[in-house]
Protein backbone atom coordinates (compact mmCIF):
# COMPACT_ATOMS: atom_id res chain seq x y z
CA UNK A 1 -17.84 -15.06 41.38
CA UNK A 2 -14.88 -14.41 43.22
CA UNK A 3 -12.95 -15.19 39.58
CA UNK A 4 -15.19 -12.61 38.11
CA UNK A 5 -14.86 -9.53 40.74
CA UNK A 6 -10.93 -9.81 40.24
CA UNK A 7 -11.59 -9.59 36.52
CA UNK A 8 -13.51 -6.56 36.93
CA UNK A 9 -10.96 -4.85 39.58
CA UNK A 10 -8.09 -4.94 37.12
CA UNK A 11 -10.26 -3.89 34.03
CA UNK A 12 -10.79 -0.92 37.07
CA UNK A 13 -7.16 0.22 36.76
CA UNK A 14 -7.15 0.12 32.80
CA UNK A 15 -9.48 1.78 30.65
CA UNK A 16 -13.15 -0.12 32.05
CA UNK A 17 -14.88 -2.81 30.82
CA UNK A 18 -14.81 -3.86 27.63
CA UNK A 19 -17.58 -3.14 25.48
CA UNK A 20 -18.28 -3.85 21.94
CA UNK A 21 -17.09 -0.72 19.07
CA UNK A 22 -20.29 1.55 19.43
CA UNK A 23 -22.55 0.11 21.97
CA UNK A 24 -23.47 1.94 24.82
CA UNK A 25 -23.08 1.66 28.75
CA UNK A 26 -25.22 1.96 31.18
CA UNK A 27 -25.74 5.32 33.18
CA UNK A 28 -25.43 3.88 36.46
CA UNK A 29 -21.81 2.69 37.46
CA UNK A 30 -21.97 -0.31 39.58
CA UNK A 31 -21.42 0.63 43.39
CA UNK A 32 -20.86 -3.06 44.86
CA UNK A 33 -21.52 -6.76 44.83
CA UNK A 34 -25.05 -6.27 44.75
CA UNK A 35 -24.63 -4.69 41.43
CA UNK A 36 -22.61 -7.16 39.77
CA UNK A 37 -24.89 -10.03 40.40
CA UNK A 38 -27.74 -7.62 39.26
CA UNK A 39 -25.83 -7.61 35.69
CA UNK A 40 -24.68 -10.85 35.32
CA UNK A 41 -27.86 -12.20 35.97
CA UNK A 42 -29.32 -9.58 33.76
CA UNK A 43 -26.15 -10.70 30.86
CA UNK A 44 -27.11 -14.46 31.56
CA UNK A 45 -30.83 -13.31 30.82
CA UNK A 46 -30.63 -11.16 28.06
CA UNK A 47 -28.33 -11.63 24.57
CA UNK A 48 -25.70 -8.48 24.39
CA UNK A 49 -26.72 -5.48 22.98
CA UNK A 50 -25.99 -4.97 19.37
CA UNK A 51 -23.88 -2.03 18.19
CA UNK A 52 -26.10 1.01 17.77
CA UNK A 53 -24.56 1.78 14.73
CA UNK A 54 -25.84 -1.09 12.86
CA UNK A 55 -29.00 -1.05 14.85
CA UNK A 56 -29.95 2.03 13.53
CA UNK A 57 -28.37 1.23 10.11
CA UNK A 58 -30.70 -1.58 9.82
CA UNK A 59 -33.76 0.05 10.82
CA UNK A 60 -33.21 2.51 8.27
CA UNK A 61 -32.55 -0.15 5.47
CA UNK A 62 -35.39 -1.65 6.68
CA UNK A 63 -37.75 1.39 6.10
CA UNK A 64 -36.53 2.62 3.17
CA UNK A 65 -37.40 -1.70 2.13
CA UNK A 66 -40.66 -1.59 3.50
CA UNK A 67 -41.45 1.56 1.56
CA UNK A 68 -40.09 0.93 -1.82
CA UNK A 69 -40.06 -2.92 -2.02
CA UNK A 70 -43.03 -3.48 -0.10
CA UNK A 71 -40.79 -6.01 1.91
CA UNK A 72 -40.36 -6.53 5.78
CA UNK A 73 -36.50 -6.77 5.55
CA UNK A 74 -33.57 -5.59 4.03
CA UNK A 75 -34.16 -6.04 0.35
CA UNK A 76 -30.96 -5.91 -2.14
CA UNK A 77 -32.00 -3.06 -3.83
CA UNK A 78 -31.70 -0.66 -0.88
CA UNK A 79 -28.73 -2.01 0.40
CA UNK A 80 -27.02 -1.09 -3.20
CA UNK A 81 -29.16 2.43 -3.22
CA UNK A 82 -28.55 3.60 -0.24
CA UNK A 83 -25.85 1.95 1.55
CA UNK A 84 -22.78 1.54 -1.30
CA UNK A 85 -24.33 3.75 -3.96
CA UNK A 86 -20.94 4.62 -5.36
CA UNK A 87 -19.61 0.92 -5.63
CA UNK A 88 -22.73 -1.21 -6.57
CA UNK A 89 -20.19 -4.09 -7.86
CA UNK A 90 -19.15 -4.36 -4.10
CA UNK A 91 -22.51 -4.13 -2.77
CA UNK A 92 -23.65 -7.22 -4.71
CA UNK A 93 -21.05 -9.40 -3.30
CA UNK A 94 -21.47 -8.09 0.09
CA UNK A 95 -24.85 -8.53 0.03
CA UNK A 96 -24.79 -11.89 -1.54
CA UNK A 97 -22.36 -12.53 1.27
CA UNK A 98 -24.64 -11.52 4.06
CA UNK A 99 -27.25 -13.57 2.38
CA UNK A 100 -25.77 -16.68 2.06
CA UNK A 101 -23.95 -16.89 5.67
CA UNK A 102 -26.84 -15.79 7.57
CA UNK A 103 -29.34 -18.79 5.56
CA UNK A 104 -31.80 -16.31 4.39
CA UNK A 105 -34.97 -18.61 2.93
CA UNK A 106 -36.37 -15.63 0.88
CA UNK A 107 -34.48 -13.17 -1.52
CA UNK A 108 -34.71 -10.43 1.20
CA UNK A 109 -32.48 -10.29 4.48
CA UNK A 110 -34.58 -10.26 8.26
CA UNK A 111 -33.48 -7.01 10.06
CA UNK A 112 -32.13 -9.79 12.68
CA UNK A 113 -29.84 -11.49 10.47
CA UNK A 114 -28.19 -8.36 8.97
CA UNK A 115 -27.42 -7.02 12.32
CA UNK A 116 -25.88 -10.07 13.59
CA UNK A 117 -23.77 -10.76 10.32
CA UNK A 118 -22.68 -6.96 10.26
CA UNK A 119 -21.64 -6.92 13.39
CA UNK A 120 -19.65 -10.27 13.19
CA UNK A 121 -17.61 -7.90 10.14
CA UNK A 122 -17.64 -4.98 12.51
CA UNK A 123 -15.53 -7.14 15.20
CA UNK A 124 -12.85 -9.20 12.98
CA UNK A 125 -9.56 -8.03 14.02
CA UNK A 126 -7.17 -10.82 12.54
CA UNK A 127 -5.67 -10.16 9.10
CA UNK A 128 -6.35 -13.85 7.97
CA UNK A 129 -10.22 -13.93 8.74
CA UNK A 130 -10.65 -10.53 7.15
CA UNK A 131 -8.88 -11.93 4.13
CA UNK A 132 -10.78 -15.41 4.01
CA UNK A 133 -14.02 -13.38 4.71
CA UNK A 134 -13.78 -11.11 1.49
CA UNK A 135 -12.20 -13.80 -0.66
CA UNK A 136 -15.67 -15.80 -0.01
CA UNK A 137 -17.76 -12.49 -0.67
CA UNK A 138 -15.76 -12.56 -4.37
CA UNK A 139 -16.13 -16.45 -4.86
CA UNK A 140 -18.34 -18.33 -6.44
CA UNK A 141 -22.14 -18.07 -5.97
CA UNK A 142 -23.20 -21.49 -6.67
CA UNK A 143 -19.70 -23.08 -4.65
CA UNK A 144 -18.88 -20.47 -1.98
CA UNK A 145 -15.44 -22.72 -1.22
CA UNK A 146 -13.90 -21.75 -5.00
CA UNK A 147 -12.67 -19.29 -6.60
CA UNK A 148 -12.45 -18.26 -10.30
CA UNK A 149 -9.54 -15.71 -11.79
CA UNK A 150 -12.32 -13.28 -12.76
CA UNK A 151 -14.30 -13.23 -9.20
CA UNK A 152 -10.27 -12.41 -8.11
CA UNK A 153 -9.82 -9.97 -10.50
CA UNK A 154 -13.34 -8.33 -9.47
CA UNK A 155 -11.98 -8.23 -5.60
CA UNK A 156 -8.40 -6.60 -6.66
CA UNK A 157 -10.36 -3.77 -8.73
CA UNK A 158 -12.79 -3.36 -5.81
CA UNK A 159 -9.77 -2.25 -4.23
CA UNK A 160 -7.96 -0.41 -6.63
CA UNK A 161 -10.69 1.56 -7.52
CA UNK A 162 -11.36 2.74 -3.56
CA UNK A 163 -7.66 3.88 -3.91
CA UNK A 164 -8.25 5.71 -7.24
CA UNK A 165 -11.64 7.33 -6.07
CA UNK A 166 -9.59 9.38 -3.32
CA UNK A 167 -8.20 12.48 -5.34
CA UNK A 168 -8.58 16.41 -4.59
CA UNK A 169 -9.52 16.51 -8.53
CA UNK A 170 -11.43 13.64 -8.54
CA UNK A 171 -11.80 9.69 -9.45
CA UNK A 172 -8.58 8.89 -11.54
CA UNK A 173 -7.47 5.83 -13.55
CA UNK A 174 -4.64 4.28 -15.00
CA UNK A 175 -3.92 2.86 -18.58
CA UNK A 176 -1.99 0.22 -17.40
CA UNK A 177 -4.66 -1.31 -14.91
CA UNK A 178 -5.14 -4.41 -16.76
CA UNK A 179 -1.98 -5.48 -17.67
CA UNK A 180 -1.48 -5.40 -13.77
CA UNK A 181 -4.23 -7.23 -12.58
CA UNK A 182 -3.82 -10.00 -15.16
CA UNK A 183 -0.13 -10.24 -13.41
CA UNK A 184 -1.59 -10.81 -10.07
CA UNK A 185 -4.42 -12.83 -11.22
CA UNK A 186 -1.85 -14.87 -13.67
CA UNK A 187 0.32 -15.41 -10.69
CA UNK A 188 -1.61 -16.49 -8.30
CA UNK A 189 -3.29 -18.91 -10.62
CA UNK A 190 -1.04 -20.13 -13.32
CA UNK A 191 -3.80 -20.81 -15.90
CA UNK A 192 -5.92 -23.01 -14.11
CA UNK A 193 -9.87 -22.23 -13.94
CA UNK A 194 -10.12 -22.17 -10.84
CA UNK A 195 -8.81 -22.86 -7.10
CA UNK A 196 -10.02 -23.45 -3.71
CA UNK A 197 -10.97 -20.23 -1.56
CA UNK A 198 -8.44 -21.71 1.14
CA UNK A 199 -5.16 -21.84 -1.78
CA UNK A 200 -6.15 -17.81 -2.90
CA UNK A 201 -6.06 -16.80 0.84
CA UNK A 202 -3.09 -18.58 2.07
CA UNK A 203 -2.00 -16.74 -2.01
CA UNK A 204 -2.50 -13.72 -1.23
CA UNK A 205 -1.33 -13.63 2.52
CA UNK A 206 2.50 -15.13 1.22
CA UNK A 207 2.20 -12.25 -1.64
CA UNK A 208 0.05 -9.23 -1.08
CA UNK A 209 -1.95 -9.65 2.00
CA UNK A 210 -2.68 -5.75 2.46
CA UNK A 211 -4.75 -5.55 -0.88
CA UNK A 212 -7.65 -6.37 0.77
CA UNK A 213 -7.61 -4.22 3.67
CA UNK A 214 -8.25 -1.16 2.58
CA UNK A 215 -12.33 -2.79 1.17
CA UNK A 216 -12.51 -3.81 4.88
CA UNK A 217 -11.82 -0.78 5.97
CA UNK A 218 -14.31 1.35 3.55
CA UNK A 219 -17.05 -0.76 5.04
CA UNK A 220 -16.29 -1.34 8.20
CA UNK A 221 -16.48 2.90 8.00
CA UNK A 222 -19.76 2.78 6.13
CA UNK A 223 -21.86 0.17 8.20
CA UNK A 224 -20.44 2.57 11.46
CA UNK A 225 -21.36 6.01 9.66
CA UNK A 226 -23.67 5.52 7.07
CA UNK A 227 -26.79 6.10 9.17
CA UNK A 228 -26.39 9.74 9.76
CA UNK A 229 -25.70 10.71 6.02
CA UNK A 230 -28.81 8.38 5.62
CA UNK A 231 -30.95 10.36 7.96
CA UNK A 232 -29.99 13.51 6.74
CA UNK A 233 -30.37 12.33 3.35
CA UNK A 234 -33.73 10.57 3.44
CA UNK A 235 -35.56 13.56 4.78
CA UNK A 236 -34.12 15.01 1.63
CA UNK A 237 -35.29 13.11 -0.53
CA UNK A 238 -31.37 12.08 -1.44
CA UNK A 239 -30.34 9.09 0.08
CA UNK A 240 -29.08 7.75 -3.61
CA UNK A 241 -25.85 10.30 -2.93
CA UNK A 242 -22.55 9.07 -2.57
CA UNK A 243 -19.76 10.44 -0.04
CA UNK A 244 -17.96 13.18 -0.69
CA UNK A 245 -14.35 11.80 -0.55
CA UNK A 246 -11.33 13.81 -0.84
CA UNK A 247 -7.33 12.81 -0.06
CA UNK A 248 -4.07 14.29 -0.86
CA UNK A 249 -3.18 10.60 -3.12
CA UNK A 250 -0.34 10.87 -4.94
CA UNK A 251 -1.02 14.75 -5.27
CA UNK A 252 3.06 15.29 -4.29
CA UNK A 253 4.88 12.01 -5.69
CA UNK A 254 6.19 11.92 -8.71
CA UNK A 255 4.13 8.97 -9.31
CA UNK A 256 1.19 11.42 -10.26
CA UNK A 257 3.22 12.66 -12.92
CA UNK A 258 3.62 9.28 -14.69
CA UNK A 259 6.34 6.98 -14.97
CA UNK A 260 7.79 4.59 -17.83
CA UNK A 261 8.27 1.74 -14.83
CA UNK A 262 6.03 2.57 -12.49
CA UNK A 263 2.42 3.54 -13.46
CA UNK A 264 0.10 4.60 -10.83
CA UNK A 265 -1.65 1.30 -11.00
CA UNK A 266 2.08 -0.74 -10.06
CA UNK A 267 2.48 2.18 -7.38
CA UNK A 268 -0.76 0.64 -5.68
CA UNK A 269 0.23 -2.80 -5.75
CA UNK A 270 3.80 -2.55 -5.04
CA UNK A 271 2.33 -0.16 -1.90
CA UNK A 272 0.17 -3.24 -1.15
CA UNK A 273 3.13 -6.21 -1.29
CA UNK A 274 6.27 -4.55 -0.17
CA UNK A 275 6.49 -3.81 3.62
CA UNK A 276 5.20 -1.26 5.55
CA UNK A 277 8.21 1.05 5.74
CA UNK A 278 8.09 1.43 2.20
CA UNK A 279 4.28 2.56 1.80
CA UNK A 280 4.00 4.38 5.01
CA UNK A 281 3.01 8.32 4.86
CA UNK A 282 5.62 10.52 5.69
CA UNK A 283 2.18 13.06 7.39
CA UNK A 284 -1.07 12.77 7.27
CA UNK A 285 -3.06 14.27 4.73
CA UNK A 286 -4.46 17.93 5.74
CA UNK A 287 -7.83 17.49 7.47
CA UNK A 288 -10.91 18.07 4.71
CA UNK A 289 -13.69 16.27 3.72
CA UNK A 290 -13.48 12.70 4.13
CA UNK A 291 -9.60 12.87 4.83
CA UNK A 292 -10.20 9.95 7.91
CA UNK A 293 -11.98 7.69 4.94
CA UNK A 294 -8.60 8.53 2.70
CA UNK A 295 -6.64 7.62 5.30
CA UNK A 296 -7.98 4.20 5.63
CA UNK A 297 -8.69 2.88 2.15
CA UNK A 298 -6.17 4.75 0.28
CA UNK A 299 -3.09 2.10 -0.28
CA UNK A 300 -1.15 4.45 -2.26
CA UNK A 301 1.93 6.07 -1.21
CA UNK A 302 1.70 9.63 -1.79
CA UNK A 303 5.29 10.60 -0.61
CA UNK A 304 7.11 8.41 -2.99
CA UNK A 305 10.01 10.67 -5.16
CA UNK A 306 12.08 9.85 -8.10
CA UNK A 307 15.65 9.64 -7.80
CA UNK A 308 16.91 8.31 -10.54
CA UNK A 309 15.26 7.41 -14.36
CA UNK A 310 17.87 5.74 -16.50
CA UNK A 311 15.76 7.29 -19.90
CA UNK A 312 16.82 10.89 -18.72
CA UNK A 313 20.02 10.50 -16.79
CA UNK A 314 21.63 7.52 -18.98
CA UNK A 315 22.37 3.57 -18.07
CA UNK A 316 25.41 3.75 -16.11
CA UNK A 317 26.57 2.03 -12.65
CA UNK A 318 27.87 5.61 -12.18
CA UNK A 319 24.89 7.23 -13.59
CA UNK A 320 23.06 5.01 -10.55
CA UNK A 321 25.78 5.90 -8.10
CA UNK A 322 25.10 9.32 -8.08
CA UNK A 323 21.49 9.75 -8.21
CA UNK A 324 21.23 7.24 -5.56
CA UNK A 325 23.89 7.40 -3.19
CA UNK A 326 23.54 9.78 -0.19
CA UNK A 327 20.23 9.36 -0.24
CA UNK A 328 19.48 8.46 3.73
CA UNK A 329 15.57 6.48 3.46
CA UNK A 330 14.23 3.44 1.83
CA UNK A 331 13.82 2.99 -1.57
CA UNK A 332 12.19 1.15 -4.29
CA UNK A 333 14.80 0.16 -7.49
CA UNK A 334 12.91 -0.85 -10.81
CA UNK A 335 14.84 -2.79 -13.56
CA UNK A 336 12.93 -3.81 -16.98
CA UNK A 337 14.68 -6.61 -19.42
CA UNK A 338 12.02 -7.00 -22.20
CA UNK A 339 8.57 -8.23 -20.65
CA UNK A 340 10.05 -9.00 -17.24
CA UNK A 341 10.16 -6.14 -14.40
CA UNK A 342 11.22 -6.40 -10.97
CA UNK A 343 11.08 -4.52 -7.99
CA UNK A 344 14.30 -4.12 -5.35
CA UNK A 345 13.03 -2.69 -1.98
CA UNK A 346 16.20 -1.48 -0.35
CA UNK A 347 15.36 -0.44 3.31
CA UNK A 348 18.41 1.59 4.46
CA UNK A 349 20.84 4.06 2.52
CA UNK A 350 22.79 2.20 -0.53
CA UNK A 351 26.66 1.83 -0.26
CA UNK A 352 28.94 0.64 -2.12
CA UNK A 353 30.63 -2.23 -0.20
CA UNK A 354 31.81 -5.97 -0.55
CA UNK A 355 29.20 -7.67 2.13
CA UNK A 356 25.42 -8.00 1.72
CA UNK A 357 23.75 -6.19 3.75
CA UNK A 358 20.26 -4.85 4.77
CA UNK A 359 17.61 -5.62 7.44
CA UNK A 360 14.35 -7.43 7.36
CA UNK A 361 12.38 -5.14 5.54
CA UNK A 362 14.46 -6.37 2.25
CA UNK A 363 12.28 -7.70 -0.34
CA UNK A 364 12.46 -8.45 -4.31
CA UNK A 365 9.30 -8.71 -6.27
CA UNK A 366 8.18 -9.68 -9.29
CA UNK A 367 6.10 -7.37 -11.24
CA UNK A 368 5.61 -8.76 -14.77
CA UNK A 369 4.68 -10.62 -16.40
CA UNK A 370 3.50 -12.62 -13.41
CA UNK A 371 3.02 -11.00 -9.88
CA UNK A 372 4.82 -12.53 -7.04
CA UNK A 373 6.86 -11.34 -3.95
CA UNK A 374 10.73 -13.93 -4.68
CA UNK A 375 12.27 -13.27 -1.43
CA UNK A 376 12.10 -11.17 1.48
CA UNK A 377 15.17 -11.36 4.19
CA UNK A 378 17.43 -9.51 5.83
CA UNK A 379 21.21 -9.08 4.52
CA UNK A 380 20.09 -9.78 0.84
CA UNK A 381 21.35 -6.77 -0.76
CA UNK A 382 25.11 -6.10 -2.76
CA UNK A 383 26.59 -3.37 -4.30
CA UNK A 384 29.62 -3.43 -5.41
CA UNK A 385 31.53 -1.10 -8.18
CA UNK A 386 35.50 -0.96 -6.75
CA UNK A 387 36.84 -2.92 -4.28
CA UNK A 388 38.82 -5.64 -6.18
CA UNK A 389 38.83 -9.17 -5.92
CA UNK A 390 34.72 -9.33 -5.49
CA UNK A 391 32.25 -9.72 -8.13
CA UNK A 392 30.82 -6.46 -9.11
CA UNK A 393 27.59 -5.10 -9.84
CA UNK A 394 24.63 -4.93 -7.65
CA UNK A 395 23.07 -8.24 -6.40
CA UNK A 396 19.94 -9.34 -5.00
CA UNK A 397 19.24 -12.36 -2.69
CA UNK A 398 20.17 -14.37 0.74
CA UNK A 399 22.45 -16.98 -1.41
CA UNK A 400 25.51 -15.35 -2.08
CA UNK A 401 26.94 -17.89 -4.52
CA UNK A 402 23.47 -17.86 -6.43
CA UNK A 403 21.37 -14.31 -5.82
CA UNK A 404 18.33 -14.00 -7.27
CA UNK A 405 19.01 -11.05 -9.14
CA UNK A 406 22.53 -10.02 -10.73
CA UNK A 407 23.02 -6.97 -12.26
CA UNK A 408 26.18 -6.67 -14.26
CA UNK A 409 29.26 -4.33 -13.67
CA UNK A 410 28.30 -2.20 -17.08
CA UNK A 411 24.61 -1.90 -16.17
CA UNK A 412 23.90 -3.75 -19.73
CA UNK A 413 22.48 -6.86 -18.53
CA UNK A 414 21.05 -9.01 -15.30
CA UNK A 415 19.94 -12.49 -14.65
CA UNK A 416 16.96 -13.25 -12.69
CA UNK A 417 15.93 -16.68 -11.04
CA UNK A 418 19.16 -18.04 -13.26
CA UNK A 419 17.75 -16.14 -16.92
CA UNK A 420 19.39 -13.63 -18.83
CA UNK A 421 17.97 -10.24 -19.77
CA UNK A 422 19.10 -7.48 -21.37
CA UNK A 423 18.79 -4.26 -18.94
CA UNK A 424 16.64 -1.64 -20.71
CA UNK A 425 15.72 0.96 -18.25
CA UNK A 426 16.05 1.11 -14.36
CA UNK A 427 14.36 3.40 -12.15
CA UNK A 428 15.05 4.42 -8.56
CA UNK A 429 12.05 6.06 -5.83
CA UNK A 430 12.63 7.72 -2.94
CA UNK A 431 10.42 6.22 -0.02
CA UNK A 432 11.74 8.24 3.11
CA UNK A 433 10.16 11.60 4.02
CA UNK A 434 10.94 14.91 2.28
CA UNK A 435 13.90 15.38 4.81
CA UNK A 436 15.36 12.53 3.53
CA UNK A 437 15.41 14.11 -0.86
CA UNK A 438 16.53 17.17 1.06
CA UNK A 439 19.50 15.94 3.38
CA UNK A 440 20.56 14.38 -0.51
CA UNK A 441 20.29 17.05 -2.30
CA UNK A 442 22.67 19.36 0.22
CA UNK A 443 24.89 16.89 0.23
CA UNK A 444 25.45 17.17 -3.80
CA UNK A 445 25.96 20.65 -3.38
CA UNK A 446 28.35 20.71 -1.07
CA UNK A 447 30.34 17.96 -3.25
CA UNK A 448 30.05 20.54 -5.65
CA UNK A 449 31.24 23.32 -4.11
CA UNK A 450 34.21 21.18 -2.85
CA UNK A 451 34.73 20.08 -6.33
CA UNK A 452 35.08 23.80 -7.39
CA UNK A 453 37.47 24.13 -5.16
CA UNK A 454 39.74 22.08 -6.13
CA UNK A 455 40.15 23.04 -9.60
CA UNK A 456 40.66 26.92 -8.43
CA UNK A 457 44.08 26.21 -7.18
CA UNK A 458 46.32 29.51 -6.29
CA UNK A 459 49.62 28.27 -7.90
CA UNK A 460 52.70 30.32 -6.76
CA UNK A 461 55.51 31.80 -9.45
CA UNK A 462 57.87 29.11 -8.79
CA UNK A 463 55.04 26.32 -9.71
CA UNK A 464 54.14 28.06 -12.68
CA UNK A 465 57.42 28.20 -14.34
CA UNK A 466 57.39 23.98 -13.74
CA UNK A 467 53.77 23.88 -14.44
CA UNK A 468 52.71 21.45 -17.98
CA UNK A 469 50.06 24.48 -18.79
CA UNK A 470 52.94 27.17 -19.40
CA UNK A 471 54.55 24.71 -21.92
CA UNK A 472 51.01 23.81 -23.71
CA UNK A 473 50.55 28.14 -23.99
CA UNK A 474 53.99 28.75 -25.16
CA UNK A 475 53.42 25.53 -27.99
CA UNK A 476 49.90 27.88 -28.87
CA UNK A 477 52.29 31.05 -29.76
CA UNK A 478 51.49 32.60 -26.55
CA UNK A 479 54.95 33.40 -24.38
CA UNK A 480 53.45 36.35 -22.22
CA UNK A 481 50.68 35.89 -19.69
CA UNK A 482 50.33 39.11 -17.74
CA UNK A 483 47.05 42.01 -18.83
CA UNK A 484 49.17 44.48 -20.43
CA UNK A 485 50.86 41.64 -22.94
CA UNK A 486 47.57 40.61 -23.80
């Protein structure tokens, strides 16, 4: 006891005791030792309450089951109806989930069972259960410890689709969708049938572990919140409706426009592989209807801006120089060579210099034809275009004397992992706030207007009679130079 009462006077000093997300205290706040043996003994006698949230979620369910199945439970059909009506592909799996965990004899769920397993999803807080926990909902049904490429693929458009869903003018797609989830499924595995649940999590943690987080986070939201739309809706006769969503994705990026590297689709999982810096929001989206769901299942960075697009301003190192340069924030550089595409994440501003350099957040992806994240470490990045007496060109990788990428002086050609390509395109995003585009953009005008200055240079009589131009005007058959002559 005495172990217990300290425990309790320095939760006193912080913000109380610690109660699950959505349960409720008591009234009564406990006045002395009395009253802390009173509720231990009553916490020894009775099991913890459950989260009102899915209490009242499953008493619902469990209505609506009795009165259109005919079943004392939680039957599939209303959990797809009523509870993911928008996403019934996810709803399956989830429910199939909930099912098999919790050891359910009949086809229907007990109202017992779906609280506890909800709750057990309600409370996971480390990345690598959440992951292992949704890679089982998307394995196998009859082996629920493999995994096939197409219950993978399923999972990734499960979340790709929550991303897509979240636009002021509505869902939106992408062409390109599944030529990139055939790279991710391709890389991760390699033309085999099928792999253990345990290989596609400890997969998907090395490459892309924040794909998945943004299908916890929808329904961790839902099982919390879905019980008043219910109620609301169920008097209404309504209950099949989905949520109104609505988020500023991609409305400002460039992105939205399209891209010949970068398709919205590659936006999303680059946003979901490369590190935080890169995919963070420069603000919040403007509060509207369901802007706090946006904010935590959209993956897609909606302040990304293009800098530099070798199809309109030409393939040149110098070309590259000057669209990129200045530019104080991290960015993302593209570079296609026939079917191959990789992604540079540069974390700082670029300069030209004879040292790698860089922090942690450095990283170099693989995009196509196979997904995969190559390297990420700090001082990894080279750029080099003048100082003599250092290889030139702009390099990629912690091994100096054999980078991973190598882009040549001319901006013709690279290798990558030791192969040669031809260069045929490079692109180059923005990925710092809208200070950052602006802070670039003043400082090419002000190179301008020094560059204008120089050419309007005030030459004195003297200089003029010694100057090459007087000789080239007199060669044209033109001696005088004042008004009057003219």
């Amino acid at each position: 006891m005495g172990s217990h009462q300290s425990h309790d006077k320095a939760d006193g000093s912080g913000s109380g005791t610690s109660t699950p997300r959505g349960s409720q205290r008591g009234a009564g706040s406990r006045s002395g030792s009395g009253g802390d043996l009173q509720g231990l003994a009553e916490r020894q006698e009775k099991p913890p309450l459950s989260m009102v949230p899915v209490e009242k979620l499953g008493k619902l369910l469990a209505q609506i089951s009795q009165k259109e199945d005919g079943i004392n439970g939680v039957t599939e059909n209303s959990f797809k109806k009523y509870l993911f009506p928008m996403y019934p592909e996810l709803a399956h799996h989830f429910y199939k989930y909930i099912h098999r965990i919790g050891k359910c004899k009949n086809k229907h769920i007990p109202l017992s069972t779906f609280r506890m397993q909800c709750e057990k999803i309600l409370s996971m807080l480390d990345d690598a259960v959440i992951i292992e926990t949704y890679v089982r909902m998307f394995s196998m049904e009859t082996d629920e410890n493999n995994m096939t490429p197409d219950g993978l693929r399923n999972m990734l458009y499960t979340s790709y689709k929550l991303s897509m869903d979240h636009y002021p003018e509505g869902p939106q797609t992408c062409l390109m969708i599944n030529q990139t989830l055939s790279a991710v499924v391709d890389g991760c595995f390699n033309k085999k049938d099928v792999h253990s649940v345990g290989f596609v999590v400890r997969w998907l943690e090395e490459h892309c572990h924040r794909i998945i987080f943004p299908v916890h986070r929808y329904c961790v939201h839902l099982l919390a919140t879905r019980h008043r739309d219910m109620e609301a809706h169920v008097e209404s006769r309504g209950a099949g409706a989905g949520l109104e969503l609505a988020t500023p994705v991609l409305e400002r990026g460039g992105a939205a426009r399209g891209s010949a590297l970068l398709p919205v689709s590659a936006a999303w999982l680059l946003a979901a592989a490369a590190p935080p810096r890169y995919s963070r929001p420069a603000a919040p989206p403007a509060p509207s209807a369901g802007w706090l769901v946006a904010r935590l299942v959209c993956a897609v960075p909606s302040h990304w801006t293009p800098l530099y697009s070798s199809s309109d301003q030409g393939l040149a190192a110098n070309r590259f120089l000057h669209h990129t340069l200045a530019y104080r924030g991290p960015t993302v550089v593209l570079a296609r060579g026939g079917p191959l595409l990789v992604a540079l994440c540069c974390p700082a501003e670029w300069r030209d210099s004879h040292c790698y350099w860089g922090d942690a957040d450095c990283a170099l992806l693989q995009l196509l034809p196979t997904f995969s994240l190559i390297e990420r470490a700090p001082k990894m990045i080279y750029l080099n275009t003048s100082i003599r007496g250092y290889p030139k060109g702009l390099r990629a990788g912690s091994d100096p004397r054999r980078p991973a990428l190598a882009i040549a002086e001319g901006f013709d050609s690279f290798t990558f992992n030791g192969a040669p390509y031809s260069l045929d395109s490079i692109e180059v995003w923005g990925c710092g706030d809208q200070a950052s585009r602006e802070t670039q953009l003043e400082i090419k005008k002000w190179q301008i207007r020094e560059a204008e200055k120089q050419r309007q240079v005030k030459l004195s009589a003297a200089d003029w009679m010694e100057h090459p131009d007087r000789y080239l005007l007199e060669l044209a058959g033109r001696p005088q130079y004042n008004n009057s002559a003219s």
